[in-house]
Protein backbone atom coordinates (compact mmCIF):
# COMPACT_ATOMS: atom_id res chain seq x y z
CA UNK A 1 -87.32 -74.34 103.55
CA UNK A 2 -87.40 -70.70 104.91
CA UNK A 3 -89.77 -68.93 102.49
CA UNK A 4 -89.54 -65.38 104.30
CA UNK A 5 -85.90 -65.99 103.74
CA UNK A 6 -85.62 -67.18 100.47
CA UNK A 7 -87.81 -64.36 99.23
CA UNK A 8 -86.04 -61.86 101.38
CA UNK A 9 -83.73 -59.56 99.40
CA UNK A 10 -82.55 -56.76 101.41
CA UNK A 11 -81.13 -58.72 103.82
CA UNK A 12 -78.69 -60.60 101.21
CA UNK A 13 -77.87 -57.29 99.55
CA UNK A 14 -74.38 -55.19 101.13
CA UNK A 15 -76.21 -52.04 102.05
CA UNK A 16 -79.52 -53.08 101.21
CA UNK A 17 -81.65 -50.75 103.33
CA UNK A 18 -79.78 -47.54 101.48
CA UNK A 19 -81.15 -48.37 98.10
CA UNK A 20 -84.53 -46.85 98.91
CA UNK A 21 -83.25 -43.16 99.93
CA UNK A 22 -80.97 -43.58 97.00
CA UNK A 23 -83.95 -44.55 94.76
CA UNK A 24 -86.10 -41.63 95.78
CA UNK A 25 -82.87 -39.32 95.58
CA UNK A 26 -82.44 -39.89 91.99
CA UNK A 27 -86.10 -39.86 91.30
CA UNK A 28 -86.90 -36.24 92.45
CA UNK A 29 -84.03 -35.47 90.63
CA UNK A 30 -85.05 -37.23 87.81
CA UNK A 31 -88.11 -35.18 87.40
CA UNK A 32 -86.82 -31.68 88.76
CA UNK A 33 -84.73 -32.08 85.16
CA UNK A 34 -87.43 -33.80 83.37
CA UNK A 35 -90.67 -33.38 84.73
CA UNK A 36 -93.65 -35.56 83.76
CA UNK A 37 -96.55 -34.37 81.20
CA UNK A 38 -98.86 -31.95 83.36
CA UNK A 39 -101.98 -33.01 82.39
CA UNK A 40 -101.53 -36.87 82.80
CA UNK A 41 -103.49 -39.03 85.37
CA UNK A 42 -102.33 -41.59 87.54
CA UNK A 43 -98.56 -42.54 87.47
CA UNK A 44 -96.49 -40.34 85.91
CA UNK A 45 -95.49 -39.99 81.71
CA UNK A 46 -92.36 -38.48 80.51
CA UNK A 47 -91.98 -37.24 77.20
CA UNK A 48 -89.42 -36.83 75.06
CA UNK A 49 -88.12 -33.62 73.11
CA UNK A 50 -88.58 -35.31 69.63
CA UNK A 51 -91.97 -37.37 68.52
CA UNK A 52 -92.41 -40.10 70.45
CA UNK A 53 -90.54 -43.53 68.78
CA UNK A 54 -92.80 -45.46 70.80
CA UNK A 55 -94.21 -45.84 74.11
CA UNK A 56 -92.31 -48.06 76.91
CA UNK A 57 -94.04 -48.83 79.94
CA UNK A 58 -92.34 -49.38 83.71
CA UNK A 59 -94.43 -51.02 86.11
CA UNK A 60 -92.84 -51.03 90.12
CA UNK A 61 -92.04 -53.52 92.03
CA UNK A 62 -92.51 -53.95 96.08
CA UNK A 63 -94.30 -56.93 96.60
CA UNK A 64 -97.59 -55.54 95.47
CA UNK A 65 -97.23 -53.90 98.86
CA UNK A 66 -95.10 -50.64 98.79
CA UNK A 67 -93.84 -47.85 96.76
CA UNK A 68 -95.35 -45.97 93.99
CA UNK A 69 -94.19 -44.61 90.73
CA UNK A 70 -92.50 -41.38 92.24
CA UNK A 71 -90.04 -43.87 93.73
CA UNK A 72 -88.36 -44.70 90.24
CA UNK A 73 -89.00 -41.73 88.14
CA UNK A 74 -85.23 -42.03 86.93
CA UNK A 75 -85.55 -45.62 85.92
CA UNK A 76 -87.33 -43.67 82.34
CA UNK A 77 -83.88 -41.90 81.92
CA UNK A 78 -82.44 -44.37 78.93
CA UNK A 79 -85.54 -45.11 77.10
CA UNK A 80 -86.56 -41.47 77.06
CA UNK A 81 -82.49 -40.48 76.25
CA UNK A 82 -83.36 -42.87 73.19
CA UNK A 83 -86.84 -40.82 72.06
CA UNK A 84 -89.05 -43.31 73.98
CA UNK A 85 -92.21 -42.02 75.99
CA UNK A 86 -92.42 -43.51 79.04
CA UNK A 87 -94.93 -43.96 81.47
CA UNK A 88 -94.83 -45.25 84.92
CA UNK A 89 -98.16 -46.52 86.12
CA UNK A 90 -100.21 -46.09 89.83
CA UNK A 91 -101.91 -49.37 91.26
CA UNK A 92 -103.34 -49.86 94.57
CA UNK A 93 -101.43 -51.66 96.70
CA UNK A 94 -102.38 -54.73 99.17
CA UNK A 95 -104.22 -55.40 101.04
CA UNK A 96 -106.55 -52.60 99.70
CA UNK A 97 -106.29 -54.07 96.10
CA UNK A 98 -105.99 -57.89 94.85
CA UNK A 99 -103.61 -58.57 92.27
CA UNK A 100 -106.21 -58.57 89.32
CA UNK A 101 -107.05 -55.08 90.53
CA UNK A 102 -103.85 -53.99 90.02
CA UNK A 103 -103.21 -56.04 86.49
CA UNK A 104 -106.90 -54.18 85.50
CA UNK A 105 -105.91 -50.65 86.49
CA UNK A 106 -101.95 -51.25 84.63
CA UNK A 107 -104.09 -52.18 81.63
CA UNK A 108 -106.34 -49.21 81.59
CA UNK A 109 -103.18 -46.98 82.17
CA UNK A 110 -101.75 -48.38 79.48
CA UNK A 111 -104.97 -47.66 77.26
CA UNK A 112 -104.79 -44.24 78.06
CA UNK A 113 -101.09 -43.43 77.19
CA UNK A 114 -101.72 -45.76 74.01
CA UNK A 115 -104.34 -43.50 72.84
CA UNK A 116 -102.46 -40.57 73.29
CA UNK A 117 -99.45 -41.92 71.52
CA UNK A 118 -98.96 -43.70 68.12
CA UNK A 119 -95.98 -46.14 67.75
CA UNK A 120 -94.65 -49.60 69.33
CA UNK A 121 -96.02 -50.20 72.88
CA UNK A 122 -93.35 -51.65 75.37
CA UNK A 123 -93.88 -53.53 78.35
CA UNK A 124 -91.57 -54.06 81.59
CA UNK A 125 -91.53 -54.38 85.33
CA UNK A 126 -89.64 -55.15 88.19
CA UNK A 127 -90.12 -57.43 90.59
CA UNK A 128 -93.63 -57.63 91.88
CA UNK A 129 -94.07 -55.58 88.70
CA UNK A 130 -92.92 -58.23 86.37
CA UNK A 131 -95.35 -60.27 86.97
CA UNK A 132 -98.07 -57.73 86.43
CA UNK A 133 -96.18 -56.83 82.83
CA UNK A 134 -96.22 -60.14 82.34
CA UNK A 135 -99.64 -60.63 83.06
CA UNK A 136 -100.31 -57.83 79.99
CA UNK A 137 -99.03 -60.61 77.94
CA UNK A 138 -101.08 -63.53 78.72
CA UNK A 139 -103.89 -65.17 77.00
CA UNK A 140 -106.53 -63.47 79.22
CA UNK A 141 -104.68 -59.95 79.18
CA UNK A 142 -107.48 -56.69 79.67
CA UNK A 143 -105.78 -54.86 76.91
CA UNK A 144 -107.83 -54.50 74.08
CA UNK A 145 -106.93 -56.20 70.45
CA UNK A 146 -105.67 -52.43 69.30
CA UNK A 147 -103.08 -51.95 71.58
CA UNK A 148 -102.17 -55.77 71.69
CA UNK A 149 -101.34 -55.62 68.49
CA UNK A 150 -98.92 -52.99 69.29
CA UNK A 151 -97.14 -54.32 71.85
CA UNK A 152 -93.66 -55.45 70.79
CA UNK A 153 -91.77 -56.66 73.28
CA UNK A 154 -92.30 -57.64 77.43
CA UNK A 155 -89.47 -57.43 79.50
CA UNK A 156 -89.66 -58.61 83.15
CA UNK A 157 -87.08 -57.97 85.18
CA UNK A 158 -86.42 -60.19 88.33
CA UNK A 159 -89.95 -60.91 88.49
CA UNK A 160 -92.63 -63.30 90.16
CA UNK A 161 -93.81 -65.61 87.92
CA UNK A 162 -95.02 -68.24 90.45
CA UNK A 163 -96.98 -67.04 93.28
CA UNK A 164 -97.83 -70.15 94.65
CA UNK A 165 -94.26 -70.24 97.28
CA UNK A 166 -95.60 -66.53 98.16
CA UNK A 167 -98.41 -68.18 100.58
CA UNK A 168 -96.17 -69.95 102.30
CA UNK A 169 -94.57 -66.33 103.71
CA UNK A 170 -95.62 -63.80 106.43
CA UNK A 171 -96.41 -61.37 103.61
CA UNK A 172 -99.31 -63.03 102.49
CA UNK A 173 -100.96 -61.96 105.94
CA UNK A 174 -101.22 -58.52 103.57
CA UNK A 175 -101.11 -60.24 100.09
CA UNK A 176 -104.46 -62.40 101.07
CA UNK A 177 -103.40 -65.24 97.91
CA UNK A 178 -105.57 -68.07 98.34
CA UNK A 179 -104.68 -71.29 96.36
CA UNK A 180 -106.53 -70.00 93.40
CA UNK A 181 -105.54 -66.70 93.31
CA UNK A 182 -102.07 -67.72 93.54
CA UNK A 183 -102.33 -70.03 90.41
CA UNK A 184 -104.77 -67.70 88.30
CA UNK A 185 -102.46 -64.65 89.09
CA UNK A 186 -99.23 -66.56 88.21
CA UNK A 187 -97.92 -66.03 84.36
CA UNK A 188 -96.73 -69.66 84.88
CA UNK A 189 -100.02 -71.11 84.46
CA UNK A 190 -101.37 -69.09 81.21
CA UNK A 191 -100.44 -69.12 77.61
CA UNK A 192 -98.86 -66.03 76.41
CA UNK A 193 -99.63 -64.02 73.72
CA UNK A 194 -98.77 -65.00 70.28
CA UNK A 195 -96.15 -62.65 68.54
CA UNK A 196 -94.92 -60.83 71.52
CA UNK A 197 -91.49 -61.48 71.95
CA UNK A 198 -90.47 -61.96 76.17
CA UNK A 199 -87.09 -60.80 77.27
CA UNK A 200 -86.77 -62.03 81.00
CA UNK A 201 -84.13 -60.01 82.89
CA UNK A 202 -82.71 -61.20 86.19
CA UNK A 203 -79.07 -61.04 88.10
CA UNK A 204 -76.94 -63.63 88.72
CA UNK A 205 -76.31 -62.56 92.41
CA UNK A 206 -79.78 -62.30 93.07
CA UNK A 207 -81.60 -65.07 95.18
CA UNK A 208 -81.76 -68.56 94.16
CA UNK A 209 -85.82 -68.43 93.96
CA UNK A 210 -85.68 -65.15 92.30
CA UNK A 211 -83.15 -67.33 88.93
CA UNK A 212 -85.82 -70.44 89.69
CA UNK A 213 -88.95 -67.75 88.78
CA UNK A 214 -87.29 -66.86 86.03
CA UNK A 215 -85.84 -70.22 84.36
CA UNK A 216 -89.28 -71.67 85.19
CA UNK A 217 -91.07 -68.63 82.97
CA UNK A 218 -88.66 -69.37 80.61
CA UNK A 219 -88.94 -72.82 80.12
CA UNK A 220 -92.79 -73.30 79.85
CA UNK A 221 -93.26 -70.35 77.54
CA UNK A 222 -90.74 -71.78 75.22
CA UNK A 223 -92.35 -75.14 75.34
CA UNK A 224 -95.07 -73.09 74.29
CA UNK A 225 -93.54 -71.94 71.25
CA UNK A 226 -93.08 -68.32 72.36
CA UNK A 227 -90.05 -66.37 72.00
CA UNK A 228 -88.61 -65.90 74.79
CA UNK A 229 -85.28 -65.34 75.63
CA UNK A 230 -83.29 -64.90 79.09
CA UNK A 231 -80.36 -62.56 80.12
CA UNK A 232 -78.90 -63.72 83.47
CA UNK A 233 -76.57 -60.39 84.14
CA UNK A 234 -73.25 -61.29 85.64
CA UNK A 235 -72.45 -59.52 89.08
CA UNK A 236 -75.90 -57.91 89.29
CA UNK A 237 -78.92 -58.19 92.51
CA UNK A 238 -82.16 -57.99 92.77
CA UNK A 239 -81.72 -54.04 93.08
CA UNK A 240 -79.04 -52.90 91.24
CA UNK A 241 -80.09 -54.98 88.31
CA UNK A 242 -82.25 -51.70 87.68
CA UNK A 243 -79.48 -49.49 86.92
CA UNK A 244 -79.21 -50.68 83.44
CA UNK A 245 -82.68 -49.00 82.59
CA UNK A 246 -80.81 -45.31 83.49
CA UNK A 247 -77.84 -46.12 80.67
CA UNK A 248 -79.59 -45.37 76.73
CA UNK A 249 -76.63 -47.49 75.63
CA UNK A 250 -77.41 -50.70 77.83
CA UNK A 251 -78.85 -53.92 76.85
CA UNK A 252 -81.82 -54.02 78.92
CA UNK A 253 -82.27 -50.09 78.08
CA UNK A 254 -82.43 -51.34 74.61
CA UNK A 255 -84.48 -54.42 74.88
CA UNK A 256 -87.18 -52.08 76.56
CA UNK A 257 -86.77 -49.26 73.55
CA UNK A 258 -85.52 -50.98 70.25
CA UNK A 259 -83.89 -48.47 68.03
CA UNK A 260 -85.87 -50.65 65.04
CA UNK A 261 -89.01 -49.56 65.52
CA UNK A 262 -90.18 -46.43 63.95
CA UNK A 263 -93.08 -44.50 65.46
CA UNK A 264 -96.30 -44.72 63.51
């Protein structure tokens, strides 16, 4: 098996080296319309005009390698259209940080913009960001019991649930996974949270080990006895399964922001 290839998405995509520029497009414009709360720290948190229903956090993807939260400003356009804050956390990136570094500094992010905000706490990512969202969700999670008990919902979207394949791919030359890092990092391998319902998000045109991370997630935290539930979009990639989170009237828009869940 190819494991540079099977992990590759760009490649597989029509176009696929446009959707950056596009992404970075719509985020500057994004914020030139909306711009983010002036006195925040790292990342970015967008307000909306009305009191905050709740507070839904993005976390990038990349690989745990590239990009920042500039990059997908615009992907807070339907849960703020629906009266959601949203913030859109800074990590390091490798090989500067390790992956607990980055689930550590998410966390105290999410603190932060918890304390500042009263309401439902919602948690998604894409990518090499799911798996850091869904590592807010697992039995050893760094957020504290207050803000756990807010959290009501964690949706990954096309994310890494598995690191384990990751080591067998030039990447990891930046990544640095060892065998135990790869397993103690990986969702797979913990319990999640009790009471925190999962929504796992991926495309059906996406890559075959992109569904399997996904299915697999699914299937061990429902033999768990969590609820967890999985969308597999029809005609949608690894990248433009994030267009849904632009649209206030789409399903992933609204798994991410319920319109049940009063602020305070």
């Amino acid at each position: 098996m190819d494991f540079d290839d099977a992990y590759a998405n760009a490649a597989h995509i029509p176009d696929g080296d446009a959707y950056p520029a596009r992404w970075a497009t719509a985020a500057a414009a994004f914020r030139a319309a909306h711009p983010p709360a002036p006195d925040w720290g790292p990342g970015d948190l967008f307000l909306p005009q009305i009191r905050p229903r709740g507070l839904a956090v993005f976390v990038h993807g990349g690989y745990w390698m590239e990009t920042g939260p500039r990059d997908w400003s615009h992907l807070a356009a339907g849960a703020l259209a629906r009266g959601w804050a949203v913030t859109l956390p800074r990590y390091d990136l490798a090989p500067r940080a390790g992956l607990r570094v980055m689930r550590d500094q998410v966390a105290r992010q999410v603190e932060s913009a918890a304390a500042r905000l009263a309401g439902p706490v919602t948690l998604a990512g894409h990518s090499a960001g799911g798996q850091l969202a869904a590592r807010l969700v697992c039995d050893d999670s760094p957020l504290s019991p207050a803000v756990r008990a807010r959290v009501r919902a964690c949706v990954p979207i096309s994310g890494l649930f598995d690191l384990r394949p990751l080591r067998r791919t030039a990447m990891n030359a930046t990544l640095g996974l060892d065998a135990a890092q790869a397993v103690g990092e990986s969702p797979l391998f913990h319990e999640p949270l009790p009471g925190i319902p999962v929504a796992l998000w991926v495309g059906a045109a996406e890559r075959p080990a992109f569904l399997r991370q996904s299915r697999l997630l699914a299937e061990a935290w429902q033999g768990l006895g969590a609820e967890v539930s999985l969308t597999v979009e029809p005609g949608r990639h690894h990248f433009d399964i994030l267009d849904g989170l632009t649209d206030p009237g789409h399903p992933l828009t609204r798994a991410l922001s319920p319109d049940d869940r009063p602020a305070g």
